[in-house]
Each structure stands twice: as C-alpha cells, then as structure tokens.
C-alpha atoms as a PDB file:
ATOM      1  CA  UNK A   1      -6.035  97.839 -20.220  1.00  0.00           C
ATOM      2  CA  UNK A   2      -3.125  96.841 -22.535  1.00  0.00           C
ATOM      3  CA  UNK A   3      -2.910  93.820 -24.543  1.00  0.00           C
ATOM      4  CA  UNK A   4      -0.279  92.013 -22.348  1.00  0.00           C
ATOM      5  CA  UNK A   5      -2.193  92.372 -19.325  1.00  0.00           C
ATOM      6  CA  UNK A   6      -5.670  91.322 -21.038  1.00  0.00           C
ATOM      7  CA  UNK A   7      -3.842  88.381 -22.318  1.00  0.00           C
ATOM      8  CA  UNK A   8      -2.380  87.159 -18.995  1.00  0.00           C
ATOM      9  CA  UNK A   9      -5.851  87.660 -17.203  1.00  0.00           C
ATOM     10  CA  UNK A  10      -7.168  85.223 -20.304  1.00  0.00           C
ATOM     11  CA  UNK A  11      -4.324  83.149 -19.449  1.00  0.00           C
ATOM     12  CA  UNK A  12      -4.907  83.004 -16.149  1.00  0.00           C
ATOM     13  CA  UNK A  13      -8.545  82.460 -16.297  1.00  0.00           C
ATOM     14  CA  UNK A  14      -7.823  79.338 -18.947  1.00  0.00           C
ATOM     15  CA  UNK A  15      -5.476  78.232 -16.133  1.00  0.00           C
ATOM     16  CA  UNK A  16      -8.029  78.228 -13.725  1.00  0.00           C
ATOM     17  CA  UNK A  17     -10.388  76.464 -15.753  1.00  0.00           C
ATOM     18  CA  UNK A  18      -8.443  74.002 -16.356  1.00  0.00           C
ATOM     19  CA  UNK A  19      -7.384  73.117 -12.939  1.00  0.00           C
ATOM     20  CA  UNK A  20     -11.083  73.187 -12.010  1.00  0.00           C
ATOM     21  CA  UNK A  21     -12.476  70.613 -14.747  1.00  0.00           C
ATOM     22  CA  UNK A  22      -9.208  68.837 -14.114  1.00  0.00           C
ATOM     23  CA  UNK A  23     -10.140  68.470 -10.218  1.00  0.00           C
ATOM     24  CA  UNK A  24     -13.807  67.671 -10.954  1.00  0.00           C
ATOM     25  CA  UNK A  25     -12.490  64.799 -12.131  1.00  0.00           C
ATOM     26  CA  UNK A  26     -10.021  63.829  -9.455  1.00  0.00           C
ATOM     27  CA  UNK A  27     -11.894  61.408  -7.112  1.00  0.00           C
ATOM     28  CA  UNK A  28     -11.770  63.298  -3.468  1.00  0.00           C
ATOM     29  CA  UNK A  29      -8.875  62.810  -1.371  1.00  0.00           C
ATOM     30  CA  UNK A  30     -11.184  63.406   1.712  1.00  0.00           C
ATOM     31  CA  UNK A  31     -14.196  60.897   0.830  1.00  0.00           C
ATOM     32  CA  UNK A  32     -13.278  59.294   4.041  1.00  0.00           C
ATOM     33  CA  UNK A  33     -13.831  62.139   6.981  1.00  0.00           C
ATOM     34  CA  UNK A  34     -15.168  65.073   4.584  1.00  0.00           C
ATOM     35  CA  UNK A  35     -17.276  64.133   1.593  1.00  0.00           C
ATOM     36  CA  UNK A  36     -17.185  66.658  -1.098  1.00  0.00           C
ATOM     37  CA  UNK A  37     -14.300  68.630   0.267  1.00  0.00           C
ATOM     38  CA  UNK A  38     -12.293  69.244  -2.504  1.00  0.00           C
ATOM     39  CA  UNK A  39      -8.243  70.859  -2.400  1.00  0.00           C
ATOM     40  CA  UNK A  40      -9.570  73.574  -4.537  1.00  0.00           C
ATOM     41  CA  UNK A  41      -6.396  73.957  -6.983  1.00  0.00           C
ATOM     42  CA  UNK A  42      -8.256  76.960  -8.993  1.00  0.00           C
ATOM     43  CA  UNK A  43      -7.821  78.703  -6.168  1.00  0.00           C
ATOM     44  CA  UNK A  44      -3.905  78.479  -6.761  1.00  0.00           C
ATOM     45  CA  UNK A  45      -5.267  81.122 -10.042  1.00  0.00           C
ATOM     46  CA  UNK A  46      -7.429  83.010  -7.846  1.00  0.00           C
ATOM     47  CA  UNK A  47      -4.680  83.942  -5.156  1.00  0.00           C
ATOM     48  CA  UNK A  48      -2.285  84.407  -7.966  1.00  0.00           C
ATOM     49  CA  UNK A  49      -4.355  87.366  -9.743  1.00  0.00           C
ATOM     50  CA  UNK A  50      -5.236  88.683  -6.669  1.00  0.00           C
ATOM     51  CA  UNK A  51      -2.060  89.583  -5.416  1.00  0.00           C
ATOM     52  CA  UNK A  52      -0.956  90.648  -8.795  1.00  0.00           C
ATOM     53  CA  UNK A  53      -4.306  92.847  -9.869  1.00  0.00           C
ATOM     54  CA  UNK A  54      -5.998  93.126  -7.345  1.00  0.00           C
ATOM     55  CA  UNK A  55     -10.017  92.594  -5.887  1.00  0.00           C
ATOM     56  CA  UNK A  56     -11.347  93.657  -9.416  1.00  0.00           C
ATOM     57  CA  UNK A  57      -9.597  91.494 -11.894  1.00  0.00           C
ATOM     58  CA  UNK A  58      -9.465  88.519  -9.209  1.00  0.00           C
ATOM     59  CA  UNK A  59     -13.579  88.646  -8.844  1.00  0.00           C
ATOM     60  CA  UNK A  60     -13.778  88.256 -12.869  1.00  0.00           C
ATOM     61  CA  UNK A  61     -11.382  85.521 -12.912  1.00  0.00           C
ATOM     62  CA  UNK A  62     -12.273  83.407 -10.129  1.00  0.00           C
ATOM     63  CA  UNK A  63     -16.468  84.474 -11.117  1.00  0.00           C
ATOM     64  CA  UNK A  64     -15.771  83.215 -15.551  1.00  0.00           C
ATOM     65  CA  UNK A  65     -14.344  80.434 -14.223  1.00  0.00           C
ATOM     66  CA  UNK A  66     -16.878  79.288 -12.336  1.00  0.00           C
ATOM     67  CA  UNK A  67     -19.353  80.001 -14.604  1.00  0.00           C
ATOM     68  CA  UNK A  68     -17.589  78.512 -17.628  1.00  0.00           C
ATOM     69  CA  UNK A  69     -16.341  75.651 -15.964  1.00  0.00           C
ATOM     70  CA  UNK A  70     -20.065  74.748 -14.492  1.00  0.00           C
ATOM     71  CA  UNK A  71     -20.791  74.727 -17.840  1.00  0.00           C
ATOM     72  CA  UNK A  72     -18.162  72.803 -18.948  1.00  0.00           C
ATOM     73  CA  UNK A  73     -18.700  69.921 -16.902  1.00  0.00           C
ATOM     74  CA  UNK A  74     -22.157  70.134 -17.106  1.00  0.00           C
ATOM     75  CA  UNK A  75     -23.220  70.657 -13.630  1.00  0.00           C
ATOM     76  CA  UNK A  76     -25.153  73.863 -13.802  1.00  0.00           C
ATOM     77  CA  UNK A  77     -26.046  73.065 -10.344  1.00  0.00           C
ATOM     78  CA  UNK A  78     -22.830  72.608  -8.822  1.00  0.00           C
ATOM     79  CA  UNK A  79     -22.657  76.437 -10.237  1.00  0.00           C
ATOM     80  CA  UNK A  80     -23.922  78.112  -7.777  1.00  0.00           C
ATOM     81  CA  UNK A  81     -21.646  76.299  -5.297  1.00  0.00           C
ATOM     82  CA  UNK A  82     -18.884  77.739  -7.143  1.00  0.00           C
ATOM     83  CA  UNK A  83     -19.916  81.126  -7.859  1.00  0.00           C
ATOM     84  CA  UNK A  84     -20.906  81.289  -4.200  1.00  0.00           C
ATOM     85  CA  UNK A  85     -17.383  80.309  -2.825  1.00  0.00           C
ATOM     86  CA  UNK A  86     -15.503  82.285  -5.200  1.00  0.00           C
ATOM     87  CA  UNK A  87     -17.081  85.657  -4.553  1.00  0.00           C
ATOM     88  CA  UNK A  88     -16.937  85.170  -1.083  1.00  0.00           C
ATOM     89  CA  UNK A  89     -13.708  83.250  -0.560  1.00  0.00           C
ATOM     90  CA  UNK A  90     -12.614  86.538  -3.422  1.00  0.00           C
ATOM     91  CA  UNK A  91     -13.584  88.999  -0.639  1.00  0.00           C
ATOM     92  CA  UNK A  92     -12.255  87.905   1.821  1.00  0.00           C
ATOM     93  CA  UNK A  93      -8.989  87.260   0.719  1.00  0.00           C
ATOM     94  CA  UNK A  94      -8.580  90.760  -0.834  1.00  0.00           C
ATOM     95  CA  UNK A  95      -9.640  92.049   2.705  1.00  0.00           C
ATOM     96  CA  UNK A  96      -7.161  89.786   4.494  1.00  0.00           C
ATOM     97  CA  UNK A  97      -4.383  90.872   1.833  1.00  0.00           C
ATOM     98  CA  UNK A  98      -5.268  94.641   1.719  1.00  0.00           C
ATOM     99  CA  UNK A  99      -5.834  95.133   5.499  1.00  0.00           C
ATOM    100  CA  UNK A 100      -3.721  92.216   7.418  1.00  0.00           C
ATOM    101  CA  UNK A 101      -0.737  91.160   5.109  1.00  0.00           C
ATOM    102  CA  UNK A 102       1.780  92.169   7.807  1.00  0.00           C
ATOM    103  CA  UNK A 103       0.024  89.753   9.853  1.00  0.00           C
ATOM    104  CA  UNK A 104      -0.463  86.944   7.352  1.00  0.00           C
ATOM    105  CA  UNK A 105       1.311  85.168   4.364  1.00  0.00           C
ATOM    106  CA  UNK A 106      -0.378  84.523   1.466  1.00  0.00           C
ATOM    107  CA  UNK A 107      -0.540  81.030   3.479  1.00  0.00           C
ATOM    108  CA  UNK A 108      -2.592  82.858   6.045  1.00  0.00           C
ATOM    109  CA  UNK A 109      -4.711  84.518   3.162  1.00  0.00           C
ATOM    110  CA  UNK A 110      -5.194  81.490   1.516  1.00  0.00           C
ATOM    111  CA  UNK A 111      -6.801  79.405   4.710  1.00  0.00           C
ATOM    112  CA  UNK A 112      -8.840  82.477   5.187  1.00  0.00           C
ATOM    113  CA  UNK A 113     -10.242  82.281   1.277  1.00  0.00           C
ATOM    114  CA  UNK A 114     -10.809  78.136   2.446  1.00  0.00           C
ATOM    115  CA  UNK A 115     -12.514  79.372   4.771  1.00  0.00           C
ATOM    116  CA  UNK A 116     -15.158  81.529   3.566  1.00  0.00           C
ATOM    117  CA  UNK A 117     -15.539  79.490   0.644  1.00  0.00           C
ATOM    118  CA  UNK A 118     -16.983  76.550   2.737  1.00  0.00           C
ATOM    119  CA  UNK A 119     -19.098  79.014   4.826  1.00  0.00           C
ATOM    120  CA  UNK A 120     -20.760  80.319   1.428  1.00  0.00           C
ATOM    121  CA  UNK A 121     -20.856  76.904   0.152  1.00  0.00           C
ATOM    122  CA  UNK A 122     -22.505  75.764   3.065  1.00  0.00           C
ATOM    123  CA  UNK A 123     -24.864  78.824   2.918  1.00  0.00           C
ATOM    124  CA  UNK A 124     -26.331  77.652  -0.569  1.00  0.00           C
ATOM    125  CA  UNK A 125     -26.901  74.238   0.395  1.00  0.00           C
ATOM    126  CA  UNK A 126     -28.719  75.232   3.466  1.00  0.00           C
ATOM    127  CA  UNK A 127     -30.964  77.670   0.775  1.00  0.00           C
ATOM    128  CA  UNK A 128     -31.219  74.912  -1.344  1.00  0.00           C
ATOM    129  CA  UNK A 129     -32.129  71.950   0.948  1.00  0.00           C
ATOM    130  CA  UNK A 130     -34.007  74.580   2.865  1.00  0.00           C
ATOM    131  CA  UNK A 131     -32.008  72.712   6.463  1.00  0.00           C
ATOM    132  CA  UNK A 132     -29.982  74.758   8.257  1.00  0.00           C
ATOM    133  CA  UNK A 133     -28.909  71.164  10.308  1.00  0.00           C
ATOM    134  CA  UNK A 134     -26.303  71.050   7.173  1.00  0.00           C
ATOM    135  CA  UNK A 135     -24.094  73.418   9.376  1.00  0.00           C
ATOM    136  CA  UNK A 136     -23.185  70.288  11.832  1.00  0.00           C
ATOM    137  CA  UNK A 137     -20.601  69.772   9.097  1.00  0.00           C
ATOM    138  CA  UNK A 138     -18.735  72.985   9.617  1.00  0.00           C
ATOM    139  CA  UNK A 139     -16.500  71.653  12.170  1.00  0.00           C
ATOM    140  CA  UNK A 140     -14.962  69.186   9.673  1.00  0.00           C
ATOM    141  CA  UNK A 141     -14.808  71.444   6.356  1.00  0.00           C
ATOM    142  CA  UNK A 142     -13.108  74.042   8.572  1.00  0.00           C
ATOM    143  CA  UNK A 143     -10.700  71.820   9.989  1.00  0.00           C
ATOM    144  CA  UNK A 144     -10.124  70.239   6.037  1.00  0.00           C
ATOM    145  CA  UNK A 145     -10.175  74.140   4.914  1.00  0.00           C
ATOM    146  CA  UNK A 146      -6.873  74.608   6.950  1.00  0.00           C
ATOM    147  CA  UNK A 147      -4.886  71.746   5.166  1.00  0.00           C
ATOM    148  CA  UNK A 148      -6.022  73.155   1.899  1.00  0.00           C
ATOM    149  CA  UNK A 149      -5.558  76.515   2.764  1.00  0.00           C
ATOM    150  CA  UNK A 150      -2.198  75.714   3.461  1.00  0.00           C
ATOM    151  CA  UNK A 151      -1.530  73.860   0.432  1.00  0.00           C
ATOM    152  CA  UNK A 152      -2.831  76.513  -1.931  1.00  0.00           C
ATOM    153  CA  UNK A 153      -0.791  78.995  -0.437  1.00  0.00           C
ATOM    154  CA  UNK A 154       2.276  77.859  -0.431  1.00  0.00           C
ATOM    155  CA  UNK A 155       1.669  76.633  -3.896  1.00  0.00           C
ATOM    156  CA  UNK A 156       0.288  80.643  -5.294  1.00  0.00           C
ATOM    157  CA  UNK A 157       3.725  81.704  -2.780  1.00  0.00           C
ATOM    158  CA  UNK A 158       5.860  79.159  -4.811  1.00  0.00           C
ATOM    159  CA  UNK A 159       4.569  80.116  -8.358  1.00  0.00           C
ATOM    160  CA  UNK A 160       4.598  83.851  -7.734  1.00  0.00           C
ATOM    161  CA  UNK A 161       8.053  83.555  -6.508  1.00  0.00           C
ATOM    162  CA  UNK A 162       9.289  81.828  -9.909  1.00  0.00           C
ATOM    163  CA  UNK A 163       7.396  84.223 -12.147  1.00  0.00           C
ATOM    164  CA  UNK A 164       8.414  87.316 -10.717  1.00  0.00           C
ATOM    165  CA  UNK A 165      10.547  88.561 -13.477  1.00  0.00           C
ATOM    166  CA  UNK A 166       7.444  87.391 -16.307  1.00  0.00           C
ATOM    167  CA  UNK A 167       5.031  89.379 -13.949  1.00  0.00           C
ATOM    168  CA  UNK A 168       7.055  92.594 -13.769  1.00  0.00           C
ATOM    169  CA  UNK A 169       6.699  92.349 -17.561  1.00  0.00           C
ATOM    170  CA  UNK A 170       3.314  92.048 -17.695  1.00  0.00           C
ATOM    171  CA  UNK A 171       2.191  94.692 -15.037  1.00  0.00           C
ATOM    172  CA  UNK A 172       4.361  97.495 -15.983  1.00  0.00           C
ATOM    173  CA  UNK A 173       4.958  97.975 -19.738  1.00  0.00           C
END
C-alpha cells in the first residue's frame, strides 16, 4: 500500500470518527416515532471508501471506527451495536455495489446498508435482552432506514462527485 493511500484511509477513518462522536452527541431527530434511530452520518465515510477501495478497506474503516469511537465515548456497550451494524450494513453494501449497481445508485446502496444495519442492530439487542418481541420495532426503523438511507447517499454521491480529481490522485499514483 503506498503512503498516499494509507494516509487517506487514516483520513477517512478520523473522518468517520468524528462524525460518529459528533452524532452521539446530537440529541435524536426521531425521539418522537423511532427512539434511538440515529441518521448515521459515519456512514457518509463508510460509503465513501467503499466505492473508492473497495469491501476490504471499507470493513477496516467502518470496523476502527466503531471500535475507537465506542471507546471514545465511553459506551463499550453501545460497541457491539456498532460493530454489529457496520459489518453487516459493510456487506451488504459491497454486495449491492459489486452485483446490482446498474440497478441502484449509491442512494439505493446506501438504504440497503440502513437497512441491514438496523436488522444486525436489532439482532444484538434481541441476544442481549434475550426477547426476540424487540423485532415489533422493525416496521418503524425500516421505514426511518429509508429517509436515512437516502440522506447518506446522496450526501457520499455529492462528496464523491466534488473530490473526484483529489481521489484520482490518491488511487493511482
């Protein structure tokens, strides 16, 4: 791996971090239909390195900066939440991208990541509270996992679009 690229995925990975410390302390937008849906802006990062790098460098990304930043904030338990989404959500958005993206936008990709990030969310606290009743809330995180699918897309779309030139630097020395 050359230097540029190592420093970008550090880059993007502080990035990342940062939006997810910085939303941990945003109170949630959704309190009053889905309590403790969140918009998810480190996604934004994860979608970003994904469609730059690739599955590989994406997973380590999106995986440090959940485990740093549940460290960070100092909610080890909230961790596992994170972790869980991210490697799933991770997954499934390189599969969407690799095998569907004349089908779907990064849009598309992005409410799939939402997606799949709730179910494995949802998964853990099921584990965890040992209830599987918890998936009664599916319904409403899917529906809320649309609008910030969306939103993350077109956000990763907008930034990628304005950093092409930078990226084409990076990638290919």
């Amino acid at each position: 791996m050359n230097t540029r690229k190592m420093v970008h995925l550090a880059m993007l990975t502080s990035v990342g971090l940062a939006l997810h410390i910085i939303e941990s302390m945003i109170p949630n937008p959704f309190t009053a239909f889905a309590p403790g849906a969140k918009l998810g802006l480190a996604n934004i990062v994860g979608l970003i390195t994904l469609a730059i790098y690739g599955i590989k460098y994406a997973l380590a990304v999106n995986i440090l900066r959940s485990f740093i930043g549940g460290l960070a904030s100092g909610a080890v338990i909230s961790m596992m939440y994170s972790m869980a989404g991210a490697l799933v959500s991770t997954i499934l958005m390189w599969a969407m991208y690799k095998f569907f993206r004349k089908y779907f936008s990064l849009i598309g990709v992005s409410i799939f990541g939402a997606l799949g990030h709730n179910m494995a969310q949802l998964t853990v606290a099921s584990m965890i509270i040992k209830n599987p009743k918890i998936f009664a809330y599916l319904p409403i995180l899917m529906l809320t996992s649309i609008f910030t699918g969306i939103f993350i897309g077109i956000t990763a779309n907008y930034t990628l679009s304005k950093t092409k030139a930078s990226i084409d630097y990076i990638v290919r020395p």
